[in-house]
Protein backbone atom coordinates (compact mmCIF):
# COMPACT_ATOMS: atom_id res chain seq x y z
CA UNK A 1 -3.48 31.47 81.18
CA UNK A 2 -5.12 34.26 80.24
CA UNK A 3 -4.71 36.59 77.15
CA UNK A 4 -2.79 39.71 79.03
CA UNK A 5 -0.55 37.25 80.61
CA UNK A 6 0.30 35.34 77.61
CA UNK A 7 0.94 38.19 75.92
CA UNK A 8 3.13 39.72 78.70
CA UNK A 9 5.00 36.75 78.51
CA UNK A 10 5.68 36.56 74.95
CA UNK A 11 6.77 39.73 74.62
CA UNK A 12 9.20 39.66 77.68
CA UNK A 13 10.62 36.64 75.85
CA UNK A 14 11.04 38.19 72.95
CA UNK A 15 12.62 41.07 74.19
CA UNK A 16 14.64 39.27 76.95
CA UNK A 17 16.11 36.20 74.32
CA UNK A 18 18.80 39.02 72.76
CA UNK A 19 20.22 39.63 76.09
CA UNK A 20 20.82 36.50 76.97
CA UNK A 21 24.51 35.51 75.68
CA UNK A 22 26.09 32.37 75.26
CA UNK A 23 29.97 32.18 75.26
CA UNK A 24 32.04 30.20 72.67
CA UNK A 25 34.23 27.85 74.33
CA UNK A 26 37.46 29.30 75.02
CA UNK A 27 39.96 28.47 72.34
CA UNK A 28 43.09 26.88 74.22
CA UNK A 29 46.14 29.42 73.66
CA UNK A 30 48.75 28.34 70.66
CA UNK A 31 51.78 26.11 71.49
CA UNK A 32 54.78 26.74 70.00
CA UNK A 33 57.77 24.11 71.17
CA UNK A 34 61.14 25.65 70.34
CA UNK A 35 64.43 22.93 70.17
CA UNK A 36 67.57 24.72 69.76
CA UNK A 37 70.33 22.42 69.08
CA UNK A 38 73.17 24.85 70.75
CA UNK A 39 74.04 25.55 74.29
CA UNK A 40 71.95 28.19 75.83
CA UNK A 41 75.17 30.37 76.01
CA UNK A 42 75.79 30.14 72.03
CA UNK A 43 76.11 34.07 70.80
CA UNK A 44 74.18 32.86 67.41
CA UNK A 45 71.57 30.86 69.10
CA UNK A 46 70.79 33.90 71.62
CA UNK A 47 70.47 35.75 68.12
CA UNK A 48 68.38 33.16 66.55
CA UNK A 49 65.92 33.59 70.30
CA UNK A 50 65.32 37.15 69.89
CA UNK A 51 64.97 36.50 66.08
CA UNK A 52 62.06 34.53 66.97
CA UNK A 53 60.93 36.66 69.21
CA UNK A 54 60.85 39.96 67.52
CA UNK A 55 59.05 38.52 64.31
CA UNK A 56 56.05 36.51 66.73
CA UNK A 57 56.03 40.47 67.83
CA UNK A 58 55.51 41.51 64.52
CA UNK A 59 52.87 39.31 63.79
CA UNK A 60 50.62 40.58 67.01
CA UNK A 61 51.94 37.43 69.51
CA UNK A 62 53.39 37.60 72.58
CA UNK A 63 54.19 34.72 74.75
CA UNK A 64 52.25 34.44 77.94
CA UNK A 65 49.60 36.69 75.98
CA UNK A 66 48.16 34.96 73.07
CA UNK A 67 50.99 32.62 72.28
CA UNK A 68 52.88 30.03 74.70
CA UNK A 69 56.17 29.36 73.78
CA UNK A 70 58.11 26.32 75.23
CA UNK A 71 62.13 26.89 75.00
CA UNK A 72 64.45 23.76 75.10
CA UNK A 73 68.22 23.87 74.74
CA UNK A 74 69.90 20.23 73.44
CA UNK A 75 74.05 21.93 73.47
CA UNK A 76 74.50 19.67 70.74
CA UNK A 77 73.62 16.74 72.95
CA UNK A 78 71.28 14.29 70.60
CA UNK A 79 70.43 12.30 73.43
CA UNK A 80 68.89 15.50 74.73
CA UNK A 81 67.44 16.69 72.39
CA UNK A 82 65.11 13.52 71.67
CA UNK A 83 64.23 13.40 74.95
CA UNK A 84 63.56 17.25 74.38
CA UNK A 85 61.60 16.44 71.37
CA UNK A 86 59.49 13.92 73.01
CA UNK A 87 58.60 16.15 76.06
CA UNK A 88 57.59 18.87 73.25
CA UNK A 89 55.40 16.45 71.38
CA UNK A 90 53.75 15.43 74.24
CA UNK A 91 53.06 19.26 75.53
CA UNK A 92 51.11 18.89 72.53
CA UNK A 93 52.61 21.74 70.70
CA UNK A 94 50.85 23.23 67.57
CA UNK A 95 54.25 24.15 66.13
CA UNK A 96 57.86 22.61 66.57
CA UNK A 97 60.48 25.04 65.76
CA UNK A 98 64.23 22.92 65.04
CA UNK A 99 67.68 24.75 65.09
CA UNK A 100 69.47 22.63 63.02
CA UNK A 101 69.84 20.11 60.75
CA UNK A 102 70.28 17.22 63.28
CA UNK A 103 67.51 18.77 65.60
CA UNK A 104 65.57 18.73 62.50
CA UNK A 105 65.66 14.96 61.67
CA UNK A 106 65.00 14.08 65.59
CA UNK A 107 62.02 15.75 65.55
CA UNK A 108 60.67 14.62 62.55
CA UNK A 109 61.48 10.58 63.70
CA UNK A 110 59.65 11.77 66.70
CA UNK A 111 56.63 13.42 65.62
């Protein structure tokens, strides 16, 4: 190789390595399982929903955008609501969310 051409080359290396980008692998989005002990229906449970909702707002997450969110409803069923747990656990949520005391000690014997 000659000295022009080398140098041609170096350069345009040089020059050319900045443009080239390499992407960070995608972070997957946050999980967040929610197991409300009461029946869907449940005026103080629908509270404790938009509750959630309005202070994930707050903090700059949406679900669907930059948070998934995974609602279950137990009615007071524990029988449900372990098998709720369970399919929550293995969604692989970052964060399980309980409703009540009962919901509470499920999850935690499940996780």
């Amino acid at each position: 190789m000659r000295r022009r051409e080398f140098i041609s080359l170096s350069v345009g290396v040089v020059v050319g390595c900045p443009l080239v980008a390499h992407s960070q692998p995608e972070k997957p989005t946050p999980r967040i399982g929610v197991l409300m002990g009461y029946p869907e229906a449940d005026v103080q449970a629908q509270a404790n929903f938009v509750a959630l909702q309005d202070g994930l707002k707050r903090l700059g997450r949406t679900d669907g955008g930059n948070v998934h969110i995974d609602y279950r409803w137990a009615g007071g069923d524990a029988e449900k609501a372990r098998a709720f747990a369970k399919e929550l656990v293995a969604l692989k949520s970052n964060v399980i969310v309980p409703s009540t005391n009962q919901v509470t000690e499920i999850v935690q014997q499940e996780t």
